[in-house]
Protein backbone atom coordinates (compact mmCIF):
# COMPACT_ATOMS: atom_id res chain seq x y z
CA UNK A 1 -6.91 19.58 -1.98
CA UNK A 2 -7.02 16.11 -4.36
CA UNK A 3 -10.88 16.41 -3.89
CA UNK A 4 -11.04 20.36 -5.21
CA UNK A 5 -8.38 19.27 -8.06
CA UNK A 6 -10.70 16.69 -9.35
CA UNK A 7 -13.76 19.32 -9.50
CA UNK A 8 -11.63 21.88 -11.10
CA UNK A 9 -11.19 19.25 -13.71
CA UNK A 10 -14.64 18.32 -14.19
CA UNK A 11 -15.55 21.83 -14.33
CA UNK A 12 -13.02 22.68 -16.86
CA UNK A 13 -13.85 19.89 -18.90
CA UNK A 14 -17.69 20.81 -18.76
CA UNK A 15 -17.05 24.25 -20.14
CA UNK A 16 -14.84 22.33 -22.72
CA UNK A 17 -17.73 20.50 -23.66
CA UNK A 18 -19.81 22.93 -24.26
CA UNK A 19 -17.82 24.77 -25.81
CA UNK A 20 -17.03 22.23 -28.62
CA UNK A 21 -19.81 19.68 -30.20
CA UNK A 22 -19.13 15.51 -29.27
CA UNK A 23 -19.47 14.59 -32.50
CA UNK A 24 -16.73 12.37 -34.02
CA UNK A 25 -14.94 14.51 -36.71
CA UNK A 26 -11.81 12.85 -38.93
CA UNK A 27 -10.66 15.93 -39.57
CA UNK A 28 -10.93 17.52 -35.58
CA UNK A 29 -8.44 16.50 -32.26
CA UNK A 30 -11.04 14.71 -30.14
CA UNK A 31 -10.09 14.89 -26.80
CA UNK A 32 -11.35 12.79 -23.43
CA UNK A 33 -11.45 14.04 -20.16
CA UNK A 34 -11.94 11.77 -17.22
CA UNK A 35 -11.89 12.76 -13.56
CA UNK A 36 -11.70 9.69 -11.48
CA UNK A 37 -11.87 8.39 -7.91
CA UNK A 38 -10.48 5.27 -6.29
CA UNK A 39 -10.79 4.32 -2.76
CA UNK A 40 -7.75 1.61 -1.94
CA UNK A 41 -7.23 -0.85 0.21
CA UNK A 42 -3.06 -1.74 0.16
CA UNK A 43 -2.14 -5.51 1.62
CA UNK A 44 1.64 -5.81 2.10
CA UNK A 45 2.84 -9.50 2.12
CA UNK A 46 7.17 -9.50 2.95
CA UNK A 47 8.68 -12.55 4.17
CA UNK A 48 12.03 -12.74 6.20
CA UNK A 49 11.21 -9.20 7.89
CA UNK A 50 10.84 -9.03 11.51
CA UNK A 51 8.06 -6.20 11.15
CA UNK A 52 4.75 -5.89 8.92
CA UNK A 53 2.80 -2.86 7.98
CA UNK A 54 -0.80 -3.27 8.69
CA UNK A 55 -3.19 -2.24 5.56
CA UNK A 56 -3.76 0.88 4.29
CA UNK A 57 -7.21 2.64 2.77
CA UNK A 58 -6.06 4.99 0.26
CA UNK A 59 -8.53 7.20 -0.94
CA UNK A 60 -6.47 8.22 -4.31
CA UNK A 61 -7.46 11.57 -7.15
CA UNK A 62 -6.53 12.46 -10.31
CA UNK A 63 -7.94 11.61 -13.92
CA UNK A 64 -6.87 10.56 -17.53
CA UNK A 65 -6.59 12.43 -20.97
CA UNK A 66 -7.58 10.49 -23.84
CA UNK A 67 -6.25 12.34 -27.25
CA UNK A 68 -7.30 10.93 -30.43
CA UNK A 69 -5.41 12.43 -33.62
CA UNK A 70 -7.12 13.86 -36.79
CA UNK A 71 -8.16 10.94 -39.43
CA UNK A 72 -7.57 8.29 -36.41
CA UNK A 73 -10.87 6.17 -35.43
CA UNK A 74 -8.84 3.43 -33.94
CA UNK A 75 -5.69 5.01 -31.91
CA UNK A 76 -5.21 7.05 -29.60
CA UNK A 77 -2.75 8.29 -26.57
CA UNK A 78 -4.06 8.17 -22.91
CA UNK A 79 -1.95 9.73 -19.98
CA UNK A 80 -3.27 9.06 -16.11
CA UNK A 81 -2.06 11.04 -12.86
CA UNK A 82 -2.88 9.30 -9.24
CA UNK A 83 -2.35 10.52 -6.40
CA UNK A 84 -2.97 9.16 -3.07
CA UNK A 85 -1.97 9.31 1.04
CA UNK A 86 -2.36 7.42 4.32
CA UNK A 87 -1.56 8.02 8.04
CA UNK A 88 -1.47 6.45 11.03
CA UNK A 89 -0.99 2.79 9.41
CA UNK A 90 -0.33 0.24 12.70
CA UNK A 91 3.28 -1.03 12.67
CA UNK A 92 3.90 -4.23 14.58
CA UNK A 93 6.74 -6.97 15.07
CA UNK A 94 5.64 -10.22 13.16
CA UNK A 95 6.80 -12.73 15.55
CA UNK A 96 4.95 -11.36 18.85
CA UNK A 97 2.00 -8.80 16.85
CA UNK A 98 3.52 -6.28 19.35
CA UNK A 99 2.08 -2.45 18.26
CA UNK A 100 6.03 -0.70 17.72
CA UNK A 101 4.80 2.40 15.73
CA UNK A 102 3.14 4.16 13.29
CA UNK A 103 3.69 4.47 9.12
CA UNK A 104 2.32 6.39 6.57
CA UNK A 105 2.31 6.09 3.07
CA UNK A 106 2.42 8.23 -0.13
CA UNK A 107 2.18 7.40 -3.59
CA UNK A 108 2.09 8.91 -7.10
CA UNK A 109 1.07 6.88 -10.00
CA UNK A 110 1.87 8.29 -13.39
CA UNK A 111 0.75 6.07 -16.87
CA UNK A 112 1.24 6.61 -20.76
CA UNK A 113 -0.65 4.33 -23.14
CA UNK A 114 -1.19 3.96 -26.67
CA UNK A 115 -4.06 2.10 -27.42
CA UNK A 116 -5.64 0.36 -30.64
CA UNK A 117 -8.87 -0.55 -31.37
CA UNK A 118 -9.90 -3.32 -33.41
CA UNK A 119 -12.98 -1.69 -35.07
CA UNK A 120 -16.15 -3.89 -34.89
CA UNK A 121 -14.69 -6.48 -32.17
CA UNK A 122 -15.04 -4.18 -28.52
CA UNK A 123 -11.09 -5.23 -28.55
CA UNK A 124 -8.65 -3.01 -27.13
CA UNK A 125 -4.83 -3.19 -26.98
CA UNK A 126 -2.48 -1.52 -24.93
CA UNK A 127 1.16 -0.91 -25.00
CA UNK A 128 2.92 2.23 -22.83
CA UNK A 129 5.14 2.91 -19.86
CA UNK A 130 4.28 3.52 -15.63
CA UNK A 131 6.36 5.11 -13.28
CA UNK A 132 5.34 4.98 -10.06
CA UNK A 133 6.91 6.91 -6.59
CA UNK A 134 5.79 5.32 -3.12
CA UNK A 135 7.12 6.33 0.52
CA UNK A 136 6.64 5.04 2.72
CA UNK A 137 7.50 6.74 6.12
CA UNK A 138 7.80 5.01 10.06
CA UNK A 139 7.66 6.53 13.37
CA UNK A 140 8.25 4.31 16.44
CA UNK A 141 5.77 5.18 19.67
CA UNK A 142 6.86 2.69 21.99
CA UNK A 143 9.45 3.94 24.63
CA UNK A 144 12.22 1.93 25.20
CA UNK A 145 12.32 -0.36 22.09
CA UNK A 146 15.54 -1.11 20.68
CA UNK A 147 18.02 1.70 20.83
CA UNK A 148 15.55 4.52 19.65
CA UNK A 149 13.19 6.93 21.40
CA UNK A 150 9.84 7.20 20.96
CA UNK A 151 9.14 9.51 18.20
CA UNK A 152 12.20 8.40 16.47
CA UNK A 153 11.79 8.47 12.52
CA UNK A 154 12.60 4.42 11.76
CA UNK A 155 12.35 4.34 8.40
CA UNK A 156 12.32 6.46 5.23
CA UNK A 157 11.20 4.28 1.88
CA UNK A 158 11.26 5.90 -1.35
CA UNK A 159 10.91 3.41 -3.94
CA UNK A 160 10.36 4.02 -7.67
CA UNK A 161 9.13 1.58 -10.51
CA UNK A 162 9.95 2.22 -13.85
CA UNK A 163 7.39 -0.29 -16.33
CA UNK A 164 7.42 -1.21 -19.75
CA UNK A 165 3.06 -2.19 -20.30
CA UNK A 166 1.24 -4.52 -22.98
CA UNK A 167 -2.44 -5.06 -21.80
CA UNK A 168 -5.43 -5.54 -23.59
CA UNK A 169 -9.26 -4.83 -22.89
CA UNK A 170 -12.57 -6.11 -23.91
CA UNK A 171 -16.06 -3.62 -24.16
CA UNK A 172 -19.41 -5.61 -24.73
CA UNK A 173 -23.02 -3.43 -25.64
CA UNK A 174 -25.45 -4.23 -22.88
CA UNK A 175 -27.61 -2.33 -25.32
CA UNK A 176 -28.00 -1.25 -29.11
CA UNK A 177 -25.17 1.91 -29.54
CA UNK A 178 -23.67 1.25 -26.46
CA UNK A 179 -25.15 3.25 -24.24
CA UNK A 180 -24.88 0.70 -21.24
CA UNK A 181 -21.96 -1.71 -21.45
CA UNK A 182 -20.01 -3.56 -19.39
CA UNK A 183 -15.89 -3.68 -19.70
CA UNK A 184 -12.46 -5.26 -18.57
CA UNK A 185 -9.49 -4.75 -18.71
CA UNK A 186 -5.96 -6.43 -18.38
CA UNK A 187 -2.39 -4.86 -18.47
CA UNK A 188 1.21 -6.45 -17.47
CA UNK A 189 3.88 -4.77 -16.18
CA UNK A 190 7.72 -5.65 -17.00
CA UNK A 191 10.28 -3.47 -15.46
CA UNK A 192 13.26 -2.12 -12.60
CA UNK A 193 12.39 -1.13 -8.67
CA UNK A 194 15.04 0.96 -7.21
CA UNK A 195 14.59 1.38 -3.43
CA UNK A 196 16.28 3.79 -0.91
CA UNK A 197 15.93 4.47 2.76
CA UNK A 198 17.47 6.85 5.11
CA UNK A 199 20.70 6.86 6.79
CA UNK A 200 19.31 4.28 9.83
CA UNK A 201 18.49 1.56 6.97
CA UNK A 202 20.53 2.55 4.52
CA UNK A 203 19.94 -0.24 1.79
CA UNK A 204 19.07 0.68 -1.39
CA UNK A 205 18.54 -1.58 -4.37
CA UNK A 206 17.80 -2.96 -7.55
CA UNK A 207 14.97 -5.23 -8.74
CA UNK A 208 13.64 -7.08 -12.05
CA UNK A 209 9.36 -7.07 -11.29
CA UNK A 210 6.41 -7.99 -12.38
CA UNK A 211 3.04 -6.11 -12.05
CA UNK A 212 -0.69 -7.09 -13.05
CA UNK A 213 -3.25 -4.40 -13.20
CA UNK A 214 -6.99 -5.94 -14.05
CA UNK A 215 -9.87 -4.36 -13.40
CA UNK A 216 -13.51 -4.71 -15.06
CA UNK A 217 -16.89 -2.38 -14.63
CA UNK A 218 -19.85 -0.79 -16.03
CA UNK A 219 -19.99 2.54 -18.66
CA UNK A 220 -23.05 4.37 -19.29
CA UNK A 221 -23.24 6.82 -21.68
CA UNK A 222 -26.10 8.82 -20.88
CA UNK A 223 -25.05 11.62 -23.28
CA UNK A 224 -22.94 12.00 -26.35
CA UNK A 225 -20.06 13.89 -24.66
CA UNK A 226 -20.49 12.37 -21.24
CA UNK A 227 -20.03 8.96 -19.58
CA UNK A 228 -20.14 7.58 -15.93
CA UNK A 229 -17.69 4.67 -15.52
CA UNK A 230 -17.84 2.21 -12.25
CA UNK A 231 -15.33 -0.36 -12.25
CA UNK A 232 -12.92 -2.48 -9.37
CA UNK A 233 -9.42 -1.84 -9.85
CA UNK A 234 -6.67 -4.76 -8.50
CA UNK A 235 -3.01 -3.80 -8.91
CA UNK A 236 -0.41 -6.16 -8.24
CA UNK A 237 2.92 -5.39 -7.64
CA UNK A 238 6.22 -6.45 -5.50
CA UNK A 239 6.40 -5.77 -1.79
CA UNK A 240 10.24 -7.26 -1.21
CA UNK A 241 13.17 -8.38 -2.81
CA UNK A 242 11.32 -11.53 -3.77
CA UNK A 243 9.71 -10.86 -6.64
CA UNK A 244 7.06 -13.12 -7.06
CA UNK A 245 6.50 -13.72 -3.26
CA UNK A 246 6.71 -10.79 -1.60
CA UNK A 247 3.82 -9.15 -2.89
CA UNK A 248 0.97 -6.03 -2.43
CA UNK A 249 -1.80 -5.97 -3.38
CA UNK A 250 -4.07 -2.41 -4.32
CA UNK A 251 -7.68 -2.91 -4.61
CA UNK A 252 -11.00 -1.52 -4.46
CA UNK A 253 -13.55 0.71 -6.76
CA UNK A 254 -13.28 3.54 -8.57
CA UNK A 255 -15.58 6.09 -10.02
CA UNK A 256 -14.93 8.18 -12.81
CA UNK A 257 -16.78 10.92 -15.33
CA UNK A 258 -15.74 10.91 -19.12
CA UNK A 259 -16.57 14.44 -20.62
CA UNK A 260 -15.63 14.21 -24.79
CA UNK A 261 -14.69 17.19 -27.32
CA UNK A 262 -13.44 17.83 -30.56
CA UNK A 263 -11.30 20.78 -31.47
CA UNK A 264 -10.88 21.59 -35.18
């Protein structure tokens, strides 16, 4: 369904295209609409927990919308939607790497940006908020562990992060106009966790963290209204209640397909 999402997009934002000319107006909305893919790998690292969550590959959908206001060349308002899902993660106990159960994990990334563009430098900055929703979900398969049956749902993890962003970026012309370049970009997240878990583990709580997103790739505009971007994505964020220790890490590429308008 995430796959058939991200066509419908692309498809809708074809017909947009062609329905409205690329070219820059200061008097026309300009609008940006880019379809992307990531394929994830998510490391956990907890200390003082007696089990660990192997690593997940997260194959994630969803896009961003770029807006651009009339008689604006250097601002503009981004929003991005991710969503992503894995099963059948391994769950073991850390002392003894004993195989206890199963986990699966679900997780919704939403972003808004403002960014500003220092004309004539390829410099971006950022500024913006993140919310993002994971759950995490364990099933125990080994009969006779502890005082639960096999089958038995362990643990429930909702937890939510609510981040203020300031980031910047850097674009630099491989070629004269741009049309290959390579990119980076940089953004720091300041902000609150709030966990909760079901009625077995019932302990939710509070947390100041810290996140890093950086990621850097290739753009090649091989039309006026259309760009393919490749880039690897790391995202850095806390995995326990210590914030700078306890840590996961999301990483791996991403493809995506910029499709530009302008509506008067």
């Amino acid at each position: 369904m995430g796959f058939q999402r991200v066509l419908l997009a692309a498809a809708m934002a074809a017909s947009a295209a062609a329905a409205f000319p690329a070219v820059a107006q200061d008097n026309s909305w300009q609008f940006a609409i880019t379809p992307r893919i990531q394929y994830s790998f998510l490391n956990f690292n907890a200390s003082d927990q007696t089990s660990r969550f192997g690593s997940a590959e997260i194959p994630f959908y969803g896009g961003t919308i770029e807006v651009i206001p009339p008689g604006q060349r250097t601002w503009s308002f981004l929003v991005t939607v991710m969503d992503g899902s894995d099963y059948g993660l391994d769950f073991t106990q850390r002392a003894t790497g004993q195989h206890i159960g199963t986990a699966e994990i679900h997780r919704r990334d939403i972003e808004a940006l403002v960014r500003y563009r220092l004309e004539g430098t390829g410099v971006s900055l950022f500024g913006g908020f993140r919310h993002i929703r994971q759950r995490v979900r364990t099933t125990l398969d080994q009969p006779g562990f502890i005082f639960f049956n096999t089958g038995t749902p362990l643990l429930d993890n909702k937890i939510n992060f609510y981040l203020a962003e300031l980031g910047g970026g850097y674009s630099h012309p491989l070629t004269p106009g741009g049309k290959h370049s390579l990119f980076g970009n940089l953004v720091v997240g300041l902000g609150k966790s709030r966990a909760t878990t079901n009625s077995i583990n019932d302990v939710p709580f509070n947390l100041f963290v810290v996140t890093f997103d950086v990621n850097a790739g290739y753009n090649w505009q091989f039309a006026s209204c259309c760009a393919v971007q490749t880039r690897y994505r790391a995202f850095v964020f806390p995995a326990g209640s210590k914030t700078f220790k306890d840590l996961a890490v999301q990483h791996g590429p991403e493809v995506g397909l910029t499709l530009r308008f302008s509506v008067p």
